[in-house]
Every structure is written in C-alpha cells, then in structure tokens.
PDB file of N, CA and C in Angstrom:
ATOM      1  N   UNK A   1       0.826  -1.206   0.000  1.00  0.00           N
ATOM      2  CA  UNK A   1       0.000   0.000   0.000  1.00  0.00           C
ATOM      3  C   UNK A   1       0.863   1.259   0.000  1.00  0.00           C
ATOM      4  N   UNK A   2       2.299   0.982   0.607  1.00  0.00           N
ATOM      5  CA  UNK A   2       2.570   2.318   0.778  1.00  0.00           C
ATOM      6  C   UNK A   2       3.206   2.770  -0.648  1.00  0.00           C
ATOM      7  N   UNK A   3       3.642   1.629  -1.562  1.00  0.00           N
ATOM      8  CA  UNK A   3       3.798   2.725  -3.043  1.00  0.00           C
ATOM      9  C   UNK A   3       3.120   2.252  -3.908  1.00  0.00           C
ATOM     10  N   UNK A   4       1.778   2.744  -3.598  1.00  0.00           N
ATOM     11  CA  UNK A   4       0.773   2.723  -4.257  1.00  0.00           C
ATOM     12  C   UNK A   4       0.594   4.743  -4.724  1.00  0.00           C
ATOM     13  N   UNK A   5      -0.261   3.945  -6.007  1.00  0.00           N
ATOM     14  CA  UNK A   5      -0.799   5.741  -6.792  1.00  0.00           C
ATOM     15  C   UNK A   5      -1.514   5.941  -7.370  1.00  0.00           C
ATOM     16  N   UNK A   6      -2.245   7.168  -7.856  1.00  0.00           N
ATOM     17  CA  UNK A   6      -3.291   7.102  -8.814  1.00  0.00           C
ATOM     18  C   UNK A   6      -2.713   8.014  -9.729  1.00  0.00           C
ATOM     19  N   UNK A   7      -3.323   7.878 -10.797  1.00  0.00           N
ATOM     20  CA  UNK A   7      -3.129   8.780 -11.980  1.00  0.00           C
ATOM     21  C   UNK A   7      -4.853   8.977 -11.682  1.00  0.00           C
ATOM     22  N   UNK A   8      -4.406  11.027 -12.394  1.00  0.00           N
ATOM     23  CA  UNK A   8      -5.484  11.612 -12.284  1.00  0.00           C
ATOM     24  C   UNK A   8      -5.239  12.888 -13.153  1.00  0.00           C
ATOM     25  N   UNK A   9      -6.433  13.277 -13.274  1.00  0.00           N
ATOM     26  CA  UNK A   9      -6.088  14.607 -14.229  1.00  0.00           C
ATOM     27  C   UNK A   9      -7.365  15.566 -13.388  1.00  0.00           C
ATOM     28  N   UNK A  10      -6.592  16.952 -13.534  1.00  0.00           N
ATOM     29  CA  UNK A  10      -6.913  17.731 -12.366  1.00  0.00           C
ATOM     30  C   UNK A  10      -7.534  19.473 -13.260  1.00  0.00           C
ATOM     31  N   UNK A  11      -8.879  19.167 -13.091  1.00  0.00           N
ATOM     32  CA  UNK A  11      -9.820  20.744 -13.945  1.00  0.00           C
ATOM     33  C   UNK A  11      -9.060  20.468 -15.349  1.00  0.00           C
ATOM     34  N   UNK A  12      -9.045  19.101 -16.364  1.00  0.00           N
ATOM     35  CA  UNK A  12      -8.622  19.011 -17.442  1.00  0.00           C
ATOM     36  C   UNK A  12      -7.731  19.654 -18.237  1.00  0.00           C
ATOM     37  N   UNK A  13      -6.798  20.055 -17.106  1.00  0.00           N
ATOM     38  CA  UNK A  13      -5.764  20.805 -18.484  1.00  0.00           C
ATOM     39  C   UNK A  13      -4.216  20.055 -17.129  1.00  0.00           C
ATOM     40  N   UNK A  14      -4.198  19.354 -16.154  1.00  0.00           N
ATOM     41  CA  UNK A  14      -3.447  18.707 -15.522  1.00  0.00           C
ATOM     42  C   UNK A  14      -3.014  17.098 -15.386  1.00  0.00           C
ATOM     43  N   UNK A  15      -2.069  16.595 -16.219  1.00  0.00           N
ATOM     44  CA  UNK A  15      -2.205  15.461 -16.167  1.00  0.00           C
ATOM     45  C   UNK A  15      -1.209  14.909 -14.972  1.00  0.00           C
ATOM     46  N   UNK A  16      -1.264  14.010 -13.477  1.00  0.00           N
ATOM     47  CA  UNK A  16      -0.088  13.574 -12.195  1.00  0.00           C
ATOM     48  C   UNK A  16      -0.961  12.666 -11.817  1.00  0.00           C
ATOM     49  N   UNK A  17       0.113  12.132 -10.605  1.00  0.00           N
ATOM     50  CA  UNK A  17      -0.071  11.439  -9.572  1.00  0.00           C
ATOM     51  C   UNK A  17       0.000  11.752  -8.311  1.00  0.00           C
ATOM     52  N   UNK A  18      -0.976  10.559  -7.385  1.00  0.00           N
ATOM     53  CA  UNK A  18      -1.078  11.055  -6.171  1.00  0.00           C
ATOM     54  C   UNK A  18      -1.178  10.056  -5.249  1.00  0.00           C
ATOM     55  N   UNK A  19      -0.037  10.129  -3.993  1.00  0.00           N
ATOM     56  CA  UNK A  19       0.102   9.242  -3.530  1.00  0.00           C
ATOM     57  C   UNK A  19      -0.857   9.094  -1.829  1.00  0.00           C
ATOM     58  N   UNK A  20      -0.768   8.092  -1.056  1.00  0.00           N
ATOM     59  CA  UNK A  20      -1.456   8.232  -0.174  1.00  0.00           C
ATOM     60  C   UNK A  20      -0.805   9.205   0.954  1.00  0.00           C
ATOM     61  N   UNK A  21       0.615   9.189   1.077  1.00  0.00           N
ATOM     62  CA  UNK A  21       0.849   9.941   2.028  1.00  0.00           C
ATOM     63  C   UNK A  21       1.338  11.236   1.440  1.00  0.00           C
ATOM     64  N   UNK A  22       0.806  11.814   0.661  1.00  0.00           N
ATOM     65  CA  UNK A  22       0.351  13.370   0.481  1.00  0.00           C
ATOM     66  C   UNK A  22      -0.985  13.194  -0.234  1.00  0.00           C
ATOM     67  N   UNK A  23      -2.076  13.034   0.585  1.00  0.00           N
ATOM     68  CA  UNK A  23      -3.753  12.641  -1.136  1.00  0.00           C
ATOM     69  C   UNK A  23      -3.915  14.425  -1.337  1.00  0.00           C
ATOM     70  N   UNK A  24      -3.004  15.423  -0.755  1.00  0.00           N
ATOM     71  CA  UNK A  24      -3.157  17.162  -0.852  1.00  0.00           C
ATOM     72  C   UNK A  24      -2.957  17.020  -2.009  1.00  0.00           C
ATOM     73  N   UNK A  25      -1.592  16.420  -2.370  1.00  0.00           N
ATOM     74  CA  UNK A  25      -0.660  17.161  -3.078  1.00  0.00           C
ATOM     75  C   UNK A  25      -0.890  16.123  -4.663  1.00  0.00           C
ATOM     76  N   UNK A  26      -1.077  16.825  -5.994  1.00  0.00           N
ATOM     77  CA  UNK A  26      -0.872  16.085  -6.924  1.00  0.00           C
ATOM     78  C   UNK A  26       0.497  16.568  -7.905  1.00  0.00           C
ATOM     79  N   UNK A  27       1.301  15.353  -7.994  1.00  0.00           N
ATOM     80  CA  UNK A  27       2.656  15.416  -8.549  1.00  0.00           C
ATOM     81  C   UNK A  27       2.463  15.644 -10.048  1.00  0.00           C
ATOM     82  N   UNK A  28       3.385  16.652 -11.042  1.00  0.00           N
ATOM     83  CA  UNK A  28       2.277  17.201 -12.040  1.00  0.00           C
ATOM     84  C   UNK A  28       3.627  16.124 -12.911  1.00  0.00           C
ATOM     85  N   UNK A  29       3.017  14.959 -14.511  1.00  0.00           N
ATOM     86  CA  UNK A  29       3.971  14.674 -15.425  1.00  0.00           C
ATOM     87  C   UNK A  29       3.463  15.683 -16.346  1.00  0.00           C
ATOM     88  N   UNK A  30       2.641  16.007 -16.460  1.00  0.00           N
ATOM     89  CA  UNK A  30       2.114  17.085 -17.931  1.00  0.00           C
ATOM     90  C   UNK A  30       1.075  18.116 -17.635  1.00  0.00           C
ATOM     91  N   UNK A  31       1.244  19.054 -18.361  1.00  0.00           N
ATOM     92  CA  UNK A  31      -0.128  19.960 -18.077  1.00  0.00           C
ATOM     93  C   UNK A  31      -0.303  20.322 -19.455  1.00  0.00           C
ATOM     94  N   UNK A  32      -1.532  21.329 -19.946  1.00  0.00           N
ATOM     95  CA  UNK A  32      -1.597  22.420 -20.911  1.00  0.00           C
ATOM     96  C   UNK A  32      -2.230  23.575 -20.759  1.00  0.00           C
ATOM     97  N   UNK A  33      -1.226  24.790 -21.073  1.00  0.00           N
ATOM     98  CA  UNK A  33      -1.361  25.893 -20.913  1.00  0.00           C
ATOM     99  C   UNK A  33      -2.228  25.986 -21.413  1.00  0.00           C
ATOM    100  N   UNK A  34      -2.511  25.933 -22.793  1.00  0.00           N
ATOM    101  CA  UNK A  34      -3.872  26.172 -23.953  1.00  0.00           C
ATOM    102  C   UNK A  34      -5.343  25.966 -22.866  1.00  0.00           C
ATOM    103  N   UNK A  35      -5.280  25.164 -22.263  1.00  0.00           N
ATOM    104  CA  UNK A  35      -6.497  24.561 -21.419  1.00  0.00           C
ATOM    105  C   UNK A  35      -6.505  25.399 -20.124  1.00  0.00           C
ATOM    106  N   UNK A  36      -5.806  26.343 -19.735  1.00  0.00           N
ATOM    107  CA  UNK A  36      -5.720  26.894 -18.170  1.00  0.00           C
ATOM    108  C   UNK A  36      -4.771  26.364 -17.912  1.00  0.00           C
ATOM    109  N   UNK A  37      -3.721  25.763 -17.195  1.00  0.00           N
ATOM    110  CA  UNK A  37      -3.206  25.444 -16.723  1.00  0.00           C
ATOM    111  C   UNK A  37      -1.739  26.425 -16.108  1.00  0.00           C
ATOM    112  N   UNK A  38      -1.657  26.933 -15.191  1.00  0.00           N
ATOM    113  CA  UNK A  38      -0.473  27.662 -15.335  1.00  0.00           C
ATOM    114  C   UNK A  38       0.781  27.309 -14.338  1.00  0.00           C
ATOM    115  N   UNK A  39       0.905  25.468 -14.163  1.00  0.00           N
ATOM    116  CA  UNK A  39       1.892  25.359 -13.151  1.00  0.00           C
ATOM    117  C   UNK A  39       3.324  25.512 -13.993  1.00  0.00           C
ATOM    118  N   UNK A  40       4.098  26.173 -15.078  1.00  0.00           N
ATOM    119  CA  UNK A  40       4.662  26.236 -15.148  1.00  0.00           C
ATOM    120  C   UNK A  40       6.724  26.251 -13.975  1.00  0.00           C
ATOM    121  N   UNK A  41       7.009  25.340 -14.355  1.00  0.00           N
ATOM    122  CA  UNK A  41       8.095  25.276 -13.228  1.00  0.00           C
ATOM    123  C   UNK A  41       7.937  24.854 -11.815  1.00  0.00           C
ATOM    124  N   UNK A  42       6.467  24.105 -11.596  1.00  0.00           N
ATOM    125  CA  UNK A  42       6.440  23.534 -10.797  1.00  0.00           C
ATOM    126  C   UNK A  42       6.318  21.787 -10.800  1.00  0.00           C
ATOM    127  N   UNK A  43       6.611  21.233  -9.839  1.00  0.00           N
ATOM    128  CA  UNK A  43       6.600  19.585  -9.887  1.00  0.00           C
ATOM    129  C   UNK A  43       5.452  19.039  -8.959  1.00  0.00           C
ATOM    130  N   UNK A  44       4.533  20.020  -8.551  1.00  0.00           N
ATOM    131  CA  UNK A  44       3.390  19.461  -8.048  1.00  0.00           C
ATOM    132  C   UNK A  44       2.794  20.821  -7.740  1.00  0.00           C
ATOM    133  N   UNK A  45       1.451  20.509  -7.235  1.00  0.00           N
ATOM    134  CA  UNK A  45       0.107  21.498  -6.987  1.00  0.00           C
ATOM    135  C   UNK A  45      -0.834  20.719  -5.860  1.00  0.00           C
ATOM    136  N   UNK A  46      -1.086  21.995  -4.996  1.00  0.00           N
ATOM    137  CA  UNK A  46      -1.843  21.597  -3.738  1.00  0.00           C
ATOM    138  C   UNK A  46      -3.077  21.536  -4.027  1.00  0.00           C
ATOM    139  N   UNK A  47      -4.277  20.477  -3.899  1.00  0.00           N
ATOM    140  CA  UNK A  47      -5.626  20.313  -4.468  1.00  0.00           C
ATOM    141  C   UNK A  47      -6.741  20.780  -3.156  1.00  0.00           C
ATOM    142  N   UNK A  48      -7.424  21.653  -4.242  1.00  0.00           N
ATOM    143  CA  UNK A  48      -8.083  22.098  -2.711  1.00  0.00           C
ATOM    144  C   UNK A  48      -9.484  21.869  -3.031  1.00  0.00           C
ATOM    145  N   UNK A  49     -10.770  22.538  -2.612  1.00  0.00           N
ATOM    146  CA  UNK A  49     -11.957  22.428  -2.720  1.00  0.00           C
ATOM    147  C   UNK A  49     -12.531  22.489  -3.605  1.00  0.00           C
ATOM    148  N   UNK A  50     -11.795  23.306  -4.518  1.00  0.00           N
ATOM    149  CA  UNK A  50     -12.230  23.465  -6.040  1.00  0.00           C
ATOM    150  C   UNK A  50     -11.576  22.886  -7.026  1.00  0.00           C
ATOM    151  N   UNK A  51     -10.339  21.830  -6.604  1.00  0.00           N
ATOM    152  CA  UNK A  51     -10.023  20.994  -7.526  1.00  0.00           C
ATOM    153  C   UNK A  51     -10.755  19.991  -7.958  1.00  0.00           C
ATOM    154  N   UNK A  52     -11.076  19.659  -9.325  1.00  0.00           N
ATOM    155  CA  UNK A  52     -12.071  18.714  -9.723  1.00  0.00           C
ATOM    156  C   UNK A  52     -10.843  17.815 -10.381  1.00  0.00           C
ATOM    157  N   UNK A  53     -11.348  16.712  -9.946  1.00  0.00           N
ATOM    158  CA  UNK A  53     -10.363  15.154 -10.115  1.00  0.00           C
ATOM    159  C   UNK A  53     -11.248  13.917 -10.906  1.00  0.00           C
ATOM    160  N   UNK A  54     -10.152  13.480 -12.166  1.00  0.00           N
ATOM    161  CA  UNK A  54     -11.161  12.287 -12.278  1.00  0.00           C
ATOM    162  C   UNK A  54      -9.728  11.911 -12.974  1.00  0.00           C
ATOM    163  N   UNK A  55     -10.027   9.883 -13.087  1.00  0.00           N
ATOM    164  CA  UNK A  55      -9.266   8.998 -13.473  1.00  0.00           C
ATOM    165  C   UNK A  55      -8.610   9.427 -14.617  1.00  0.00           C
ATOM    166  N   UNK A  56      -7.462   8.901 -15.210  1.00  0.00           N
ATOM    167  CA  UNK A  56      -6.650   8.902 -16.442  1.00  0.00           C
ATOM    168  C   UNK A  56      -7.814   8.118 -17.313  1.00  0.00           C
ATOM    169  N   UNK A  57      -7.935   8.289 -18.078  1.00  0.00           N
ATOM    170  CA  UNK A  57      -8.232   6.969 -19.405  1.00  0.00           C
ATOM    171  C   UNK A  57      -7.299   7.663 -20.870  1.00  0.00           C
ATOM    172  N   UNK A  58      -7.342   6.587 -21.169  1.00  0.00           N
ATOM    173  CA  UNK A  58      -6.730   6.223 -22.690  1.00  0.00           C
ATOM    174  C   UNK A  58      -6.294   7.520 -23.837  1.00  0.00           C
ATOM    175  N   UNK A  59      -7.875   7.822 -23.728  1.00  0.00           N
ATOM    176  CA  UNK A  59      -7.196   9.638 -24.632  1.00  0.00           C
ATOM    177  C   UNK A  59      -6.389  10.578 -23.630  1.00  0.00           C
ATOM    178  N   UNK A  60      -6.313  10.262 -22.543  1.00  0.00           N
ATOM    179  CA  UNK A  60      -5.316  11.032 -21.940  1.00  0.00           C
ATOM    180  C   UNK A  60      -3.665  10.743 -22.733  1.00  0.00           C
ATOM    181  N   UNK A  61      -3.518   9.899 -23.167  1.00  0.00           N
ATOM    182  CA  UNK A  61      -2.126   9.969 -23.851  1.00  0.00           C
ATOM    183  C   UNK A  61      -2.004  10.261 -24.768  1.00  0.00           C
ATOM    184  N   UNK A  62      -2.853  10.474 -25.697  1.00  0.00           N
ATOM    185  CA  UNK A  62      -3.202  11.661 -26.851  1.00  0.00           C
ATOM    186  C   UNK A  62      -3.627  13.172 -26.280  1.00  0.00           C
ATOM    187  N   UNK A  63      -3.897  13.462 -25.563  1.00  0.00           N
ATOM    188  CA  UNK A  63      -4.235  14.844 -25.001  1.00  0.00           C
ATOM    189  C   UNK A  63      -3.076  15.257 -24.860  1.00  0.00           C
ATOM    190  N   UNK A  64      -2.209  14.590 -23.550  1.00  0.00           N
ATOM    191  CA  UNK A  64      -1.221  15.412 -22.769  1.00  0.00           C
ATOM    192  C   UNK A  64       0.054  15.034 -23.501  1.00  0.00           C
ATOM    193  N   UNK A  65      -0.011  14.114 -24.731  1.00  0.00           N
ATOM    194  CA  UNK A  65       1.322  13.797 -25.265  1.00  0.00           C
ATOM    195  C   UNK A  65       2.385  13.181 -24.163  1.00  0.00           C
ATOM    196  N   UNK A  66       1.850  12.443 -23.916  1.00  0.00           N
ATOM    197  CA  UNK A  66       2.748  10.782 -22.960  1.00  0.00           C
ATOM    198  C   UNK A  66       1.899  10.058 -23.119  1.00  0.00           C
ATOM    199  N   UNK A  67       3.177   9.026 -22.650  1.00  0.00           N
ATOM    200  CA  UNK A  67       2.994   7.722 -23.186  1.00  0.00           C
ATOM    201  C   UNK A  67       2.392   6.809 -22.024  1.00  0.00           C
ATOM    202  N   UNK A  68       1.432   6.531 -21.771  1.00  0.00           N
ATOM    203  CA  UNK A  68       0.691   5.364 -20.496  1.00  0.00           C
ATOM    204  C   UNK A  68       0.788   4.478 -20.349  1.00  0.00           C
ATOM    205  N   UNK A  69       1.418   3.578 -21.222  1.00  0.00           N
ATOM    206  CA  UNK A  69       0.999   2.011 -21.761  1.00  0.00           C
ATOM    207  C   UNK A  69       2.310   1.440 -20.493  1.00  0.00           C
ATOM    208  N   UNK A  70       3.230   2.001 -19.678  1.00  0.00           N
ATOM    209  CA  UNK A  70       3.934   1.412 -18.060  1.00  0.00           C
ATOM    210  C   UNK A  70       2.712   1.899 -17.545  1.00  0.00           C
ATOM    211  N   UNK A  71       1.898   2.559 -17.180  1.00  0.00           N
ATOM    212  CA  UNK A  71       1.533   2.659 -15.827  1.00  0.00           C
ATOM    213  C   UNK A  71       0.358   1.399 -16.412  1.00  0.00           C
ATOM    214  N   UNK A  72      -0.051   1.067 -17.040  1.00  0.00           N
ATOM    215  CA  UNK A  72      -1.289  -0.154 -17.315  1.00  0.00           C
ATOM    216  C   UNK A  72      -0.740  -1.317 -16.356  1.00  0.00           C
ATOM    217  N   UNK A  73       0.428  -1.267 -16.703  1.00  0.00           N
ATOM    218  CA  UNK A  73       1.342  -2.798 -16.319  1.00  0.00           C
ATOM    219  C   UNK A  73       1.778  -2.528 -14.953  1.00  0.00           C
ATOM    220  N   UNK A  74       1.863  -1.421 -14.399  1.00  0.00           N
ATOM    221  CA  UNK A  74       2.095  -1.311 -13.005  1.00  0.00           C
ATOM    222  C   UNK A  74       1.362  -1.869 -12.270  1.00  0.00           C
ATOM    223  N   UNK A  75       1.784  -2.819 -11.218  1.00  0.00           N
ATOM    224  CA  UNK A  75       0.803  -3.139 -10.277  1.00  0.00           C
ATOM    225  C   UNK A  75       0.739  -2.085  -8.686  1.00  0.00           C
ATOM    226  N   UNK A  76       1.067  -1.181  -9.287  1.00  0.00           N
ATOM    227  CA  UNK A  76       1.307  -0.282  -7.892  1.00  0.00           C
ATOM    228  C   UNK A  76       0.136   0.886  -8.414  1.00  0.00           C
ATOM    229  N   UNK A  77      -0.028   1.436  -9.713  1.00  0.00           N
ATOM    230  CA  UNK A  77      -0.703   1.983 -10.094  1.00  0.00           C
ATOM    231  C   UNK A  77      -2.304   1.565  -9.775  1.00  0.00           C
ATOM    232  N   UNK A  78      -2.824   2.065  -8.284  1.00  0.00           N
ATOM    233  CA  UNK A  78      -4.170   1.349  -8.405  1.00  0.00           C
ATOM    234  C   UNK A  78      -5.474   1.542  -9.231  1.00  0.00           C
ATOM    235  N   UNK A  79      -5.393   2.645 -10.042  1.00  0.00           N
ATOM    236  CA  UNK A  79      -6.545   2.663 -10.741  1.00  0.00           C
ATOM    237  C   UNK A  79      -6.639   2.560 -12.596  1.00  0.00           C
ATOM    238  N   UNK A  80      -5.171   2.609 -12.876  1.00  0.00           N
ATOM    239  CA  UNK A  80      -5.127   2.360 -14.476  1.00  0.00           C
ATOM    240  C   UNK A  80      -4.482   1.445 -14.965  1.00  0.00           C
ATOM    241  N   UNK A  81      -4.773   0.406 -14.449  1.00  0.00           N
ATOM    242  CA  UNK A  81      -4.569  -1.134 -15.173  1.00  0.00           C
ATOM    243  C   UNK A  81      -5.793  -2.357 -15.273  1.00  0.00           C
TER     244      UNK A  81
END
C-alpha cells in the first residue's frame, strides 16, 4: 500500500499522480497551458476544494502527449490497469 498511486487529471488541463501519504498534493507529469493550466516550473500542486479530479483513461495519452501504456502494467498503479 505504501507505493501505491493514482493517476489523475486535475480541472482538465493537468495530467499527475497522487500518492497516499500526500492525497493534498498532486505530482504534475504534464499539463496544458492552452487549457488553463499555469503550473509552469512547478513539480506538483496543492488540491483544494475546487479541484475537480477524475481517473486517467486512454485519450489522456493523446491529449497530454505521454505515453501510459507502463503505468497499465504497473501493479502499484491502483486505478489504471
């Protein structure tokens, strides 16, 4: 459990992960500016009341331009395999 994670994408223009011992904090691999997004130069973002969260799926690796097809095969990854 303890390296366990989710992939999540955060008000759709944030693509990270988030582990249990920070569920605040989401670790950013991609974002897009075009969409809102303005964490530029940062490696994570604090999620607060108005962060809206939902699962990775599939067109997420066409959206954010990465590649998903390790985290499928991860067994640590608990929600995208």
């Amino acid at each position: 459990m303890e390296n366990t994670y989710e992939l999540l994408v955060l008000n759709e223009n944030t693509l990270g992960y988030r582990i249990p011992k920070y569920p605040k904090t989401l670790f950013i691999l991609s974002f897009l500016i075009l969409r809102g997004a303005y964490y530029l130069g940062q490696e994570s973002v604090e999620l607060n009341d108005k962060s809206i969260l939902r699962p990775v799926v599939d067109q997420d690796s066409d959206d954010f331009r990465i590649v998903l097809d390790g985290y499928k095969k991860d067994k640590d990854c608990i929600n995208y395999n």
